[in-house]
Structure formats: structure tokens, C-alpha cells
Protein backbone atom coordinates (compact mmCIF):
# COMPACT_ATOMS: atom_id res chain seq x y z
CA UNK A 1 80.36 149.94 178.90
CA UNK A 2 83.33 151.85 178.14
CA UNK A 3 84.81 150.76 181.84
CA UNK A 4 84.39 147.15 180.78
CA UNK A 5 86.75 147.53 177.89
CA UNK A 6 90.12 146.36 178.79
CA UNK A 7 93.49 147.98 178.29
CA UNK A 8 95.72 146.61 174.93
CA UNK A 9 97.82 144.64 176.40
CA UNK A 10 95.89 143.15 179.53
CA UNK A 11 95.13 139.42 179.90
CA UNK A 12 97.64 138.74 177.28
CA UNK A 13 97.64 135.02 178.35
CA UNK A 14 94.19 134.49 177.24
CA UNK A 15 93.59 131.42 174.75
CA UNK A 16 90.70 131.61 172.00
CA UNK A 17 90.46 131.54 168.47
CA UNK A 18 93.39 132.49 166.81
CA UNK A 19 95.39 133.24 169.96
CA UNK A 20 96.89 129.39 170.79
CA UNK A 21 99.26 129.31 173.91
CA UNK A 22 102.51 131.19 174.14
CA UNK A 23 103.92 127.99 174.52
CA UNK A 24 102.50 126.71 170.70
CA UNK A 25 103.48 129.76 169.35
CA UNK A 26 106.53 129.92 166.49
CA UNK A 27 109.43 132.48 167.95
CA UNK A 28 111.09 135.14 165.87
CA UNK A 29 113.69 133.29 163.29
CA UNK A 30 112.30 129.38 164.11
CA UNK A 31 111.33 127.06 161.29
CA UNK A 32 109.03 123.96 162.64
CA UNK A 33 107.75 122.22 159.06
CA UNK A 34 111.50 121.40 157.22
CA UNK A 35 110.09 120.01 154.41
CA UNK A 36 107.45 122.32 153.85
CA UNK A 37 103.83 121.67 152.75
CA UNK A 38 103.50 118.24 151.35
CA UNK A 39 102.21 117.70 148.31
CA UNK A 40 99.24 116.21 147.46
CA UNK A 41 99.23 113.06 146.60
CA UNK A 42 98.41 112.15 142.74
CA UNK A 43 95.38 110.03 141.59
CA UNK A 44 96.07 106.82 140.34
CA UNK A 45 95.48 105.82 136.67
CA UNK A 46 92.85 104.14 135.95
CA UNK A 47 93.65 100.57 135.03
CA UNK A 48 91.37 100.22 131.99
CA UNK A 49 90.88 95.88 130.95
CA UNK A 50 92.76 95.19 127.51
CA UNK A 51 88.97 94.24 126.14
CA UNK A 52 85.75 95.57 127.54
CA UNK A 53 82.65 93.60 127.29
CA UNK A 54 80.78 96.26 125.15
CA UNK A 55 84.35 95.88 122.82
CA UNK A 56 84.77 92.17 122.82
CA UNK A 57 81.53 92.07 121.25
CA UNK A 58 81.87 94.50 118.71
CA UNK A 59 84.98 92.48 117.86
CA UNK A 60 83.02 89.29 117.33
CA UNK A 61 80.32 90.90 115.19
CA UNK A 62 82.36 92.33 113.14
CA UNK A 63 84.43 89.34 112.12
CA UNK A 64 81.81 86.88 112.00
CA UNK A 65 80.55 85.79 109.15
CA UNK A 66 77.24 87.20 107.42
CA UNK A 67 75.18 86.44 104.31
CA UNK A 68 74.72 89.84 102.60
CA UNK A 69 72.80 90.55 99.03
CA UNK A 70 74.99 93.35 97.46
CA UNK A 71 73.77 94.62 93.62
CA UNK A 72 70.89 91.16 93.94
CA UNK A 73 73.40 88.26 94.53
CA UNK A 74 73.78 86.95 98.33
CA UNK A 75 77.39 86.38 98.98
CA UNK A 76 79.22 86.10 102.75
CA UNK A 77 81.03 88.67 104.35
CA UNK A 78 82.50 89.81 107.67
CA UNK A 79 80.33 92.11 109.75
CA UNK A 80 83.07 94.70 109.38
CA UNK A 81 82.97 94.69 105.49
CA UNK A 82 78.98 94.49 105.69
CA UNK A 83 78.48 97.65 107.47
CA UNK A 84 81.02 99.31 104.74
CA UNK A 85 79.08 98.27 102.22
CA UNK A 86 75.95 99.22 103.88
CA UNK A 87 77.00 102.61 104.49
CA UNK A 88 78.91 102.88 100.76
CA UNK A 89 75.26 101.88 99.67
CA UNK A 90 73.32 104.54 101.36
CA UNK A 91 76.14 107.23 100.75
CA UNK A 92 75.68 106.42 96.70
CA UNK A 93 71.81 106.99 97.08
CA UNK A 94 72.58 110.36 98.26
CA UNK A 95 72.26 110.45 101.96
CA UNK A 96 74.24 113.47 102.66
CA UNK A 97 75.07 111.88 106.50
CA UNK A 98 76.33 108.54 105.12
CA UNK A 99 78.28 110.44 102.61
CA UNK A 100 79.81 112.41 105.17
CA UNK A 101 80.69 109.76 107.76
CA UNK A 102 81.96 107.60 104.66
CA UNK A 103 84.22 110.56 102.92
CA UNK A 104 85.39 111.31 106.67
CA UNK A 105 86.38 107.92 106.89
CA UNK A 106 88.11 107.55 103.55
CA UNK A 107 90.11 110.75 104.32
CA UNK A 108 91.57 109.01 107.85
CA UNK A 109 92.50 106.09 106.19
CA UNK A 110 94.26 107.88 103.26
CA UNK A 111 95.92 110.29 106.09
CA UNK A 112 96.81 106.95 107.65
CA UNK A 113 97.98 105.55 104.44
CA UNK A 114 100.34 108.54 103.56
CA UNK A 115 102.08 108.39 106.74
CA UNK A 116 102.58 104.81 106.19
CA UNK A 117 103.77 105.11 102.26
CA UNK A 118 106.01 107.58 103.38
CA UNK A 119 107.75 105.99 106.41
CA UNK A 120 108.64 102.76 103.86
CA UNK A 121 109.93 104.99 101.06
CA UNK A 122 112.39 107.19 103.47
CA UNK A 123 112.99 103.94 105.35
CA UNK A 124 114.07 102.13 101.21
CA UNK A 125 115.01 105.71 99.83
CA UNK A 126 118.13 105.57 103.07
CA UNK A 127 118.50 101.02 102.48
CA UNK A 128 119.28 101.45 98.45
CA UNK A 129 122.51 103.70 97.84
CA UNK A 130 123.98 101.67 101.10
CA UNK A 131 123.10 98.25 99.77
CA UNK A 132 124.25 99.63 95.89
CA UNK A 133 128.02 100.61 97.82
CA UNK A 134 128.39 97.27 99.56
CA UNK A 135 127.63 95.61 96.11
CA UNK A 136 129.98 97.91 94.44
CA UNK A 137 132.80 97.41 96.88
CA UNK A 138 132.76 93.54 96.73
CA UNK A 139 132.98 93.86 93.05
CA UNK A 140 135.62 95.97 92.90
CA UNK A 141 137.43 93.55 95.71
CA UNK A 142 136.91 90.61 94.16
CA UNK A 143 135.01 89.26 96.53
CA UNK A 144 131.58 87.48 96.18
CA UNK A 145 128.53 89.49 95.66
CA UNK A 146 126.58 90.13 99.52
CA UNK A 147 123.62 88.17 99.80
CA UNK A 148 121.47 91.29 100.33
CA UNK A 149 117.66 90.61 100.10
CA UNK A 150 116.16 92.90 98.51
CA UNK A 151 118.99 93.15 96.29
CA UNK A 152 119.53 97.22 95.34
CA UNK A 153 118.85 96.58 91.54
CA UNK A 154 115.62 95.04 92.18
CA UNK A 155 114.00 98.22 94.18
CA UNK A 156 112.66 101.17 91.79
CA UNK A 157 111.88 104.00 93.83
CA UNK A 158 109.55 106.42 92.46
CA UNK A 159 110.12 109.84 93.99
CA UNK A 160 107.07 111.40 92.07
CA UNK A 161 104.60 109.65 94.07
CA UNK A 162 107.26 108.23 97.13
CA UNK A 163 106.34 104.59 95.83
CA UNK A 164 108.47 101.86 96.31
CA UNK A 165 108.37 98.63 93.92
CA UNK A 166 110.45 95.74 93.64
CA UNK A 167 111.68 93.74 91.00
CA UNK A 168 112.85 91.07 92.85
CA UNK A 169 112.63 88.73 95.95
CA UNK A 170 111.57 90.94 98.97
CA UNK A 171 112.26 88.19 102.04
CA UNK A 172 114.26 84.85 102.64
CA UNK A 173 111.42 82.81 102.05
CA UNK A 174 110.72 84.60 98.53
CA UNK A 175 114.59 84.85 97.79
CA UNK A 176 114.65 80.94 98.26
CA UNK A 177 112.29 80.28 95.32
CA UNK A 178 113.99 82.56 92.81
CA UNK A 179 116.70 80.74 93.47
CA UNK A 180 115.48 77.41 92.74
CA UNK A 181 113.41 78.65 89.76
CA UNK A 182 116.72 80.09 88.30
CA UNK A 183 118.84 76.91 89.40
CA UNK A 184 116.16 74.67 86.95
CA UNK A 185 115.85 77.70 84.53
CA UNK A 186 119.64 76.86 83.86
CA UNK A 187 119.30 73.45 84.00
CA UNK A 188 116.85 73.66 81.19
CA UNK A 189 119.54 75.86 79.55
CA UNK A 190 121.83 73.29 80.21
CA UNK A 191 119.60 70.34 78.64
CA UNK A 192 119.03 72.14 75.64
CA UNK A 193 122.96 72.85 74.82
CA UNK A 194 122.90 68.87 75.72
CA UNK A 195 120.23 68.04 73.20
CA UNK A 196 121.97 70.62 71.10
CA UNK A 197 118.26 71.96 70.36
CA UNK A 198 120.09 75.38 69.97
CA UNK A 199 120.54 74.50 66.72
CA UNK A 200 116.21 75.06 66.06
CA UNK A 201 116.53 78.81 66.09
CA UNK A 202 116.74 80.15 62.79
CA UNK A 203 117.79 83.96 63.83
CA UNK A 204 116.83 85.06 59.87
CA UNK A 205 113.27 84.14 60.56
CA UNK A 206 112.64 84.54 64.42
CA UNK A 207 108.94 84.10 64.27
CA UNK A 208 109.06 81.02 62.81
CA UNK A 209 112.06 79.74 64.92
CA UNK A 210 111.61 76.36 66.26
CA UNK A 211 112.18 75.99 70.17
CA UNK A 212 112.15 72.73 71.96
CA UNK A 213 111.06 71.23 74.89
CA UNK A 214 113.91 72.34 77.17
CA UNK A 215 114.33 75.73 75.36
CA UNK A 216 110.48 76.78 75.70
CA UNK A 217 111.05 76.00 79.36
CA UNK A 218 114.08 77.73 79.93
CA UNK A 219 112.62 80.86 78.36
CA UNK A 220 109.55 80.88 80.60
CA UNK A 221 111.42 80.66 83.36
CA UNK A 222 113.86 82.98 82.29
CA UNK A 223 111.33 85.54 81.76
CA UNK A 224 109.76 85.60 85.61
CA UNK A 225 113.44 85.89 86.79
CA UNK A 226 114.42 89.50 88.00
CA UNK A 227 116.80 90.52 85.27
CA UNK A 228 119.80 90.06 87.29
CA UNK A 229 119.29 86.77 87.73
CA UNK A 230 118.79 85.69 84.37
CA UNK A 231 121.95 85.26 82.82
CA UNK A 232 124.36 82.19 84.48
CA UNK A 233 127.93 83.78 85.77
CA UNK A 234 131.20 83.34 84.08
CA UNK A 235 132.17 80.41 86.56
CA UNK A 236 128.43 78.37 85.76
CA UNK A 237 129.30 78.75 81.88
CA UNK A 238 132.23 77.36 82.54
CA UNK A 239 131.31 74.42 84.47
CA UNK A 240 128.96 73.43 81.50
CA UNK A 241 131.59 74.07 78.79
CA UNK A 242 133.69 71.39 80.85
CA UNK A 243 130.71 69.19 81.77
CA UNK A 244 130.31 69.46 78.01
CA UNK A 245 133.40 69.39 76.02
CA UNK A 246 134.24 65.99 78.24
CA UNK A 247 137.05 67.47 80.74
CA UNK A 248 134.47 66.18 83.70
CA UNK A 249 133.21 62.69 83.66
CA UNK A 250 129.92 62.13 83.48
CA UNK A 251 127.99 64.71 82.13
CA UNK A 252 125.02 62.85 81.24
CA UNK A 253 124.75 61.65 84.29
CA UNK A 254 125.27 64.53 86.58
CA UNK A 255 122.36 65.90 84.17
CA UNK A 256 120.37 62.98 85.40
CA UNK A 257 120.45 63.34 88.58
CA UNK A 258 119.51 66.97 88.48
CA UNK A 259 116.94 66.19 86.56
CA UNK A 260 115.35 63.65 88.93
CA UNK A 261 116.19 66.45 91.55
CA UNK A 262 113.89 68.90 89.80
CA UNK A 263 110.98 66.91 88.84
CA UNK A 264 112.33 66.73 85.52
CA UNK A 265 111.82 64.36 82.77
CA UNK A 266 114.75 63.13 81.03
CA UNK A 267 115.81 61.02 77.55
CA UNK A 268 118.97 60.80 76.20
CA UNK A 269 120.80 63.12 73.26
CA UNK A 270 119.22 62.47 70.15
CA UNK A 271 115.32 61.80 71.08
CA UNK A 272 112.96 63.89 69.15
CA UNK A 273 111.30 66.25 71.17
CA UNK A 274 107.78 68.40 70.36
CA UNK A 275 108.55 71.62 69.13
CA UNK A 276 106.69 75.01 68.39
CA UNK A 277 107.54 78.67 66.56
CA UNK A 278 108.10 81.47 68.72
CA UNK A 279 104.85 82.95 66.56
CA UNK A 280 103.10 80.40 68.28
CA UNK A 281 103.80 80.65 71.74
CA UNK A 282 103.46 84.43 71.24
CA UNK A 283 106.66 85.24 72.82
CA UNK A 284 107.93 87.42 70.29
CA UNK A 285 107.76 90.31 72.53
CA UNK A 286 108.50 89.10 75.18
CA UNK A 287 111.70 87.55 74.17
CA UNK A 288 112.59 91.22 71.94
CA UNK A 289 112.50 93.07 75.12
């Protein structure tokens, strides 16, 4: 057996496994594969439908309506608000899992609710001393006030609890009606200069002053105003000290027309109008502060 063992080194041109042919073989110092191993290629993501079946129809049950009975008395629902109450309802008869799942549930939304609160009071807390500088600097110019809605003196921030409230108009479409409340809170004012019912207000016995037609509604309307917005400017006093003294033509009829404008009724200077006490109307402190 020993004499059938080759030499090392004979029958070096054998081929087998793991000896490919000399002519396959890499040579001292050659590179074949450039690029090197090529990288596996990466699974796609899975393209997941916007809504699933199994979600489309928990979407539909939960906003359809339901008739529940809640403390006796059958009143409607969505399916969303009925499960709430369902599990609200077990977790008060002490059901230690409904109370869990319900607290858990409570705590997200609160977590959700901070984050929230938060991001609208830095978001206010950065808008206010801006929008309070822009103000200031028009002022001080001379030039007319920015139309800036919310206005800085109608937001209260309250850095105890990072709350925001406002005072005053918070969009366009909000801004818009203040405005036209305040343009026929000031035409009221106007009216009752016109009808010279000023003249009802005994300030030595304010309870029982008398305030007329056009006074009572100036007040109310005065009073849902934001406070900056309640007083008429230097140039709209002095329109209806002109409209009034004469130095314009036709006062009573520019008040007319405003009037009719506003939905109004109107009766010329001297008609006796209804009148009340402030004691009755219970606007004594209201009108005070």
C-alpha cells in the first residue's frame, strides 16, 4: 500500500474537488471580481391598502348610529361612543379589567392631549410679543393699526397650566362678525346721541337710571365686544360730532340708511321710546366692571 502512495508533487495536473484547472486558477497579485461581492438585494416593503376589509368595517360600526339605554333612558349614539360607555359602565361596577383598559386609555389620551396643549401654547407663547411689537411700532409710526387676527391683547396665556385663551376673534370668519357687531354697536351709540336719550341716565342714582331703546342695545352689544373694540376711535367720534353738530348734510339720513342696512328700526328725533332702569335689566355689574 505504501508503494501506491504517490510522491507530493506528482500528477500535479489532476482536476477534482477543490483543485480546478491551472488554467481557472487566480495568479499571484490578479484581482478577477472589481466590484467585489454584491450585495444582496433588499426586500421590498410591503404595500399595505389605505383600508383593510377587517378596518373598513370597524370604521362603519363605529360611526353608525345605535340606540343605547344609559342610567334607564334609550338615547342614540355612535358605535364608538357606545362601547365607551359600555366599558365606563363595567369599569364603575368594579371590574378590575375594564378599569384597567379604561384608565390605560384615559392616560394615552391625556399623554396625547399634553403634547398637543403644549405645542399650541409654545406655538402662541413665540406669535404674542411679535404681534404686541408690530402693534407697537405702527403706533408709534403713525401708521394704522395691522390687521392681526388674533389681535395680541385678546390672547391670555396662562403659563401655570400652558393654557391659551382668547378674548377675541380667533379667524377671518370670526373677526368678520365682531366687526359688524361693533359697527351696529356704534350705530346704536350713534342713535341714542341722535335721540339725545343720553340725557335718561341719572349718574346720582345709577340703579334707577333710565336707558332707552338704542342705549340698552348699544350696551349689550358693547358688553360681548373684546374690550379693545369697545370704545369708537378719535376719527369715528369725530365723524359723529360733525354728522351731528350739522357740518355734514344729512345726518338723519345717512342714519337711515344705516339703519335699513342693519336690520334696524328707525323713527325720527323726538318719538318716545320704551325705557327700563339699569336695576331692571340687571346690568349693574356688568356695566361697573
Amino acid at each position: 500500500m505504501a508503494e501506491d502512495r504517490k510522491p507530493k508533487g506528482q500528477d500535479d495536473d489532476a482536476v477534482g474537488y477543490g483543485k480546478p484547472p491551472r488554467s481557472g486558477q487566480i495568479k499571484k497579485g490578479e484581482i478577477r471580481n472589481l466590484k467585489g461581492r454584491p450585495r444582496k438585494a433588499k426586500a421590498k416593503p410591503l404595500v399595505v391598502p389605505q383600508y383593510l376589509p377587517t378596518q373598513k368595517a370597524i370604521r362603519k360600526s363605529g360611526q353608525r348610529v345605535h340606540q343605547v339605554k344609559v342610567n334607564g333612558e334609550v338615547t342614540e349614539m355612535s358605535g364608538y361612543d357606545a362601547a365607551m360607555n359600555v366599558l365606563f359602565q363595567m369599569a364603575l361596577k368594579g371590574g378590575p379589567m375594564a378599569m384597567r383598559l379604561y384608565l390605560s386609555l384615559q392616560r394615552e389620551e391625556d399623554a396625547r392631549q399634553a403634547v398637543r396643549q403644549e405645542g399650541s401654547f409654545e406655538f402662541w407663547k413665540d406669535y404674542h410679543p411679535k404681534a404686541k411689537a408690530e402693534v407697537k411700532a405702527a403706533q408709534a409710526a403713525g401708521d394704522p393699526e395691522p390687521d392681526l387676527v388674533p389681535h395680541p391683547d385678546d390672547i391670555v396665556l396662562d403659563y401655570e397650566d400652558r393654557r391659551v385663551r382668547f378674548n377675541g376673534p380667533i379667524d377671518e370668519e370670526e373677526n368678520g362678525h365682531y366687526l359688524e357687531q361693533r359697527r351696529i354697536a356704534l350705530l346704536c351709540w350713534e342713535m341714542t346721541l341722535y335721540t339725545q336719550e343720553q340725557d335718561k341716565l341719572d349718574p346720582d342714582d345709577f340703579n334707577n337710571s333710565k336707558i332707552g331703546f338704542w342705549m340698552l342695545n348699544y350696551l349689550i352689544r358693547f358688553i360681548m365686544l373684546p374690550v379693545r373694540m369697545r370704545h369708537p376711535t378719535k376719527k369715528e367720534e369725530l365723524a359723529v360730532i360733525n354728522r351731528g353738530a350739522g357740518w355734514l348734510k344729512g345726518w338723519e339720513d345717512y342714519l337711515i340708511s344705516q339703519c335699513k342696512s342693519a336690520g334696524l328700526p328707525f323713527r325720527e328725533r323726538g318719538t318716545v321710546w320704551p325705557t327700563m332702569t339699569v336695576g331692571e335689566l340687571g346690568l349693574e355689574r356688568l356695566l361697573v366692571t
